[in-house]
C-alpha atoms as a PDB file:
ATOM      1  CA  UNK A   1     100.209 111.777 107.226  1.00  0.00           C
ATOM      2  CA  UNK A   2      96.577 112.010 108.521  1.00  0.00           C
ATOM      3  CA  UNK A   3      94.058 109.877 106.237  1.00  0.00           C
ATOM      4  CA  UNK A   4      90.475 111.343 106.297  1.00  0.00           C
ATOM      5  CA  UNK A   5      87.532 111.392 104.658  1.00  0.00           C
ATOM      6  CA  UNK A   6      87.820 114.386 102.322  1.00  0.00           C
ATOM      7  CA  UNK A   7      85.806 115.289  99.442  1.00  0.00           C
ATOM      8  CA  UNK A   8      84.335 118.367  97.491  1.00  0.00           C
ATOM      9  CA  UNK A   9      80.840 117.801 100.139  1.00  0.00           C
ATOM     10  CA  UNK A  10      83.023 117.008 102.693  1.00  0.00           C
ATOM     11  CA  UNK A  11      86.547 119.131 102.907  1.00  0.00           C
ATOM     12  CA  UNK A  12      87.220 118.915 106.740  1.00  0.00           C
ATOM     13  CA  UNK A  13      88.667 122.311 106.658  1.00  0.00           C
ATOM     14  CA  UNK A  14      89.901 122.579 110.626  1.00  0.00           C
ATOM     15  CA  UNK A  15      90.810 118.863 110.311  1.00  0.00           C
ATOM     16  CA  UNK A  16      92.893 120.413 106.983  1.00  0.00           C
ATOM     17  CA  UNK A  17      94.462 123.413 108.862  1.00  0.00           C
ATOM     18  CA  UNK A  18      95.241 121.682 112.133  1.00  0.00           C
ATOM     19  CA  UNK A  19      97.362 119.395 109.708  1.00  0.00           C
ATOM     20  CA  UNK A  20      99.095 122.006 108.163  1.00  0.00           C
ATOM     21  CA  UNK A  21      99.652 123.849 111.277  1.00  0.00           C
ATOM     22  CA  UNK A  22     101.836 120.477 112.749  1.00  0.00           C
ATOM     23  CA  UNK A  23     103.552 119.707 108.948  1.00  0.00           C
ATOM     24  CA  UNK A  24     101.110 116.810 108.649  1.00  0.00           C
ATOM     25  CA  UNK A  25     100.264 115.949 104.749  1.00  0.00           C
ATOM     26  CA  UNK A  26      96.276 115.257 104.580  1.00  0.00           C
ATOM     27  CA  UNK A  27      95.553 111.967 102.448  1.00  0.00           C
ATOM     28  CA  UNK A  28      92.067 111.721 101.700  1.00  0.00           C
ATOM     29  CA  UNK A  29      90.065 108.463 101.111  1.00  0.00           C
ATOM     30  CA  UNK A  30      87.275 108.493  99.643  1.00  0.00           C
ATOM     31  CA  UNK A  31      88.436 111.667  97.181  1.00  0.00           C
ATOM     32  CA  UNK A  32      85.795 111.446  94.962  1.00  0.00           C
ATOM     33  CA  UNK A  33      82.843 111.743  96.881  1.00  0.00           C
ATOM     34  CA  UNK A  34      81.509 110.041 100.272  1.00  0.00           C
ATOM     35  CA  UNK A  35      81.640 106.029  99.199  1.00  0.00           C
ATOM     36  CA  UNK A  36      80.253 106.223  95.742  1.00  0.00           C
ATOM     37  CA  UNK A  37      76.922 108.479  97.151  1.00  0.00           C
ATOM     38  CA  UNK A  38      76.452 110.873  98.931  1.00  0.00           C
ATOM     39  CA  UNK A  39      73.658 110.718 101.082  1.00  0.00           C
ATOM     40  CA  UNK A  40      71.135 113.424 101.965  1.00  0.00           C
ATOM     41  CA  UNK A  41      69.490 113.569 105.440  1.00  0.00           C
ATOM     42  CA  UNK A  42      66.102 112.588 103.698  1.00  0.00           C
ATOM     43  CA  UNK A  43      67.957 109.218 102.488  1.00  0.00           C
ATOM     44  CA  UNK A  44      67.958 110.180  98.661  1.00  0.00           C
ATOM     45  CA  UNK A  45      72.003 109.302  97.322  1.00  0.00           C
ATOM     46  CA  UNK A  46      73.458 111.532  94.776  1.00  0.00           C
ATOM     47  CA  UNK A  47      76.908 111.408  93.327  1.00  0.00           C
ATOM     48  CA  UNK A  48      79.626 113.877  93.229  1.00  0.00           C
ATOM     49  CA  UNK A  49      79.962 112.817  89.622  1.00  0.00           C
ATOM     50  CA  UNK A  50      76.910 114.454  88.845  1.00  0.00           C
ATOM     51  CA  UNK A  51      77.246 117.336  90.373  1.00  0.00           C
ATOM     52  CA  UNK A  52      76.334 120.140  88.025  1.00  0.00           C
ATOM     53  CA  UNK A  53      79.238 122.050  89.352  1.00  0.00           C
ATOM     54  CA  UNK A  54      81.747 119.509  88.889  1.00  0.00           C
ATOM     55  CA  UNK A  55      80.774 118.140  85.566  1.00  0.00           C
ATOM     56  CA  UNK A  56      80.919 121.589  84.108  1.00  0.00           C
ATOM     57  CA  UNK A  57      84.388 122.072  84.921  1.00  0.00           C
ATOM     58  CA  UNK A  58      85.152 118.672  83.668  1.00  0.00           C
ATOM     59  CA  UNK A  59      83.991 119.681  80.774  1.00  0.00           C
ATOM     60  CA  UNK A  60      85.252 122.990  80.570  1.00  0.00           C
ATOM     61  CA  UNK A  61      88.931 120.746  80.246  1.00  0.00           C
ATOM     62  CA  UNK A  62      87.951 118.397  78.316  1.00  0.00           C
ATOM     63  CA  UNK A  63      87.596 115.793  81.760  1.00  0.00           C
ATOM     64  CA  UNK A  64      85.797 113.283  83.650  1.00  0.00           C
ATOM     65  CA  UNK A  65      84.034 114.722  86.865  1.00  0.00           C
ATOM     66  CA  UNK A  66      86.675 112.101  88.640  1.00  0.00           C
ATOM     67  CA  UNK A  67      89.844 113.497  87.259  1.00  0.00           C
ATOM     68  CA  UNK A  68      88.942 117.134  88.079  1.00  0.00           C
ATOM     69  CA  UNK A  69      88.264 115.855  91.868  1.00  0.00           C
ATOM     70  CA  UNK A  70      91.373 114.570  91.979  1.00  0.00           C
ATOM     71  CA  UNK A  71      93.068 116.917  90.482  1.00  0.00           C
ATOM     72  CA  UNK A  72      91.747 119.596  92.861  1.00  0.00           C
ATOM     73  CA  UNK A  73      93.016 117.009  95.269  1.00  0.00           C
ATOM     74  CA  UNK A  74      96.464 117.643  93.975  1.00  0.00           C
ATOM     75  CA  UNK A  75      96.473 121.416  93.667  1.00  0.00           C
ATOM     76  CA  UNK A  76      95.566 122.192  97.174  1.00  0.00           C
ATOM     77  CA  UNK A  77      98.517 119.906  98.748  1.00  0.00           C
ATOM     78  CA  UNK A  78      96.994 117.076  99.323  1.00  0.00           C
ATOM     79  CA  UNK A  79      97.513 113.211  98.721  1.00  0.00           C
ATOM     80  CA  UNK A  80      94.452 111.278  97.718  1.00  0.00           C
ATOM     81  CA  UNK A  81      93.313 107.699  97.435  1.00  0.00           C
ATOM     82  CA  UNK A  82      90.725 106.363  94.735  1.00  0.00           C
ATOM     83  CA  UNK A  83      89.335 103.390  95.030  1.00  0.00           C
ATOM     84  CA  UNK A  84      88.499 101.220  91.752  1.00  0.00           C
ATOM     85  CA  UNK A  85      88.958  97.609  90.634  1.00  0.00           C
ATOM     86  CA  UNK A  86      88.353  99.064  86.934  1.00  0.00           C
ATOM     87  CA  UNK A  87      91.834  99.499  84.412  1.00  0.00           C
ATOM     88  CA  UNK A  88      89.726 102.028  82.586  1.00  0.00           C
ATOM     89  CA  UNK A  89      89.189 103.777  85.429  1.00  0.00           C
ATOM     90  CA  UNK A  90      92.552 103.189  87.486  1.00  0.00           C
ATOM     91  CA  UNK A  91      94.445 104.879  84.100  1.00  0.00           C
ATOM     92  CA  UNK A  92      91.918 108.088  84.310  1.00  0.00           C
ATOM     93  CA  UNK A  93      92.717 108.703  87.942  1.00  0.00           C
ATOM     94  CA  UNK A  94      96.403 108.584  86.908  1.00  0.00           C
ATOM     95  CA  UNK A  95      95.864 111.569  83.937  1.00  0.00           C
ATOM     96  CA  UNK A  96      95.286 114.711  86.027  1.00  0.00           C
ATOM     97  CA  UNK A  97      98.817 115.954  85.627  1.00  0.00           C
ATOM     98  CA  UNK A  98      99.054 117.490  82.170  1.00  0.00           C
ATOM     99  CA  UNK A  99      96.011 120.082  83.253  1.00  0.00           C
ATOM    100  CA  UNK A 100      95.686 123.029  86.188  1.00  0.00           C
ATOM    101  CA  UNK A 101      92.384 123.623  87.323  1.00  0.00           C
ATOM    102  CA  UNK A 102      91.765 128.124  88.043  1.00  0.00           C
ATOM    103  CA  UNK A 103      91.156 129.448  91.323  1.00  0.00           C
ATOM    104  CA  UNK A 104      87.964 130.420  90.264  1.00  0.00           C
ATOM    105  CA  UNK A 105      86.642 126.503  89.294  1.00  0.00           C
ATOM    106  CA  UNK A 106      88.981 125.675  93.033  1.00  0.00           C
ATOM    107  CA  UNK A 107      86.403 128.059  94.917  1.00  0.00           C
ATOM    108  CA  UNK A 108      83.485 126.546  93.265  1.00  0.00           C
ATOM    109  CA  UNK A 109      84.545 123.145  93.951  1.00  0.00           C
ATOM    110  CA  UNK A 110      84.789 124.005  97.669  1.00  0.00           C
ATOM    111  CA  UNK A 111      81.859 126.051  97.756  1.00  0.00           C
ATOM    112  CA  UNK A 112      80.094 122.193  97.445  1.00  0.00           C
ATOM    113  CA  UNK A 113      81.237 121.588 101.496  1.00  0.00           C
ATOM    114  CA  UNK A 114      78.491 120.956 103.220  1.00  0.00           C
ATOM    115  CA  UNK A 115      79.956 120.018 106.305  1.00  0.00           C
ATOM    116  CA  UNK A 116      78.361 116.078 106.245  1.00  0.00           C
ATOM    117  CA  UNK A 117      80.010 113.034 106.408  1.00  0.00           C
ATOM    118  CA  UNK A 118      79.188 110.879 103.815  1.00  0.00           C
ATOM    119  CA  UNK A 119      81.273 107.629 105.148  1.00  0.00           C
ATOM    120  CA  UNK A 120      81.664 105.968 108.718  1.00  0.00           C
ATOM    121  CA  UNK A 121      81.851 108.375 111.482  1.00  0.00           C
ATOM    122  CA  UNK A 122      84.955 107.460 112.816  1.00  0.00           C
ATOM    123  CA  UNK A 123      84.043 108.870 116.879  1.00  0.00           C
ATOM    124  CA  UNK A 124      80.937 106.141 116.468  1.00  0.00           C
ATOM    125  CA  UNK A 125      81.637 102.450 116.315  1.00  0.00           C
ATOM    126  CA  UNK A 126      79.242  99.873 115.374  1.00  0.00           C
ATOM    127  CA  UNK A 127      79.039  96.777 113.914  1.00  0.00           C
ATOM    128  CA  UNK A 128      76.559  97.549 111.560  1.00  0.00           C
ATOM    129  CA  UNK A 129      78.739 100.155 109.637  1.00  0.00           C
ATOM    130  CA  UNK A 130      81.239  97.966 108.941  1.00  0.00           C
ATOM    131  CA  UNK A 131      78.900  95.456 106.850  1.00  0.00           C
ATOM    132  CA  UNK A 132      78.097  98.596 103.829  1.00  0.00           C
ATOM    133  CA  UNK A 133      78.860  96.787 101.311  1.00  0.00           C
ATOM    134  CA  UNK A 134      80.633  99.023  98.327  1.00  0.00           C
ATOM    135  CA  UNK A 135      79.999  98.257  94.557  1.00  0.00           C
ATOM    136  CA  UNK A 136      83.106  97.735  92.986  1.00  0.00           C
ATOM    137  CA  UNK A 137      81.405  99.583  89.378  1.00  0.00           C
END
């Protein structure tokens, strides 16, 4: 197993295929989107959540924006971990498996990569990093 960061603006897709290729199962942290925000290079945050492309095939089944991440997580093969100190919200991430997501909302989910990390980069170290605080809402 080879946890990464791996989200619909973030997919990691050699990372992905060299794991396949050497019968490696990809767990991705951070499945919903890039610690809470995702942050543009101009410093402006905006969430996955929002994502006109993911809340319209949440509601195209009837689904929070989180549950169709993770079920897209689930389709493609891979393990994921979401983070939340909610019960509401830890008993939505477990109902994704009574729905199947078509290829056509997959490829539009991973037509979001845009090839940016949104977390720690794990080739840089510094002290700094590790002091983000992340809201537990």
């Amino acid at each position: 197993m080879n946890q990464v960061e791996l989200y619909p603006y973030f997919t990691q897709p050699d990372v992905q295929k060299a794991n396949a290729e050497h019968g490696v199962l990809t767990q991705a942290w951070s499945p919903i989107g890039g610690i809470t925000f995702y942050w543009d290079k101009d410093g402006t945050g905006r969430s996955t959540l929002a994502d006109p492309a993911v809340q319209a095939v949440a509601q195209a089944h009837g689904r929070t924006p989180a549950q169709v991440m993770l079920r897209r997580h689930l389709q493609q093969g891979r393990n994921a971990i979401p983070k939340s100190t909610n019960p509401a919200r830890i008993a939505e991430n477990f109902a994704v498996f009574d729905f199947e997501l078509g290829a056509d909302e997959l490829a539009a989910l991973d037509a979001l990569d845009t090839g940016v990390r949104g977390g720690p980069d794990p080739n840089v170290t510094s002290p700094e990093r590790f002091k983000l605080v992340i809201p537990e809402d």
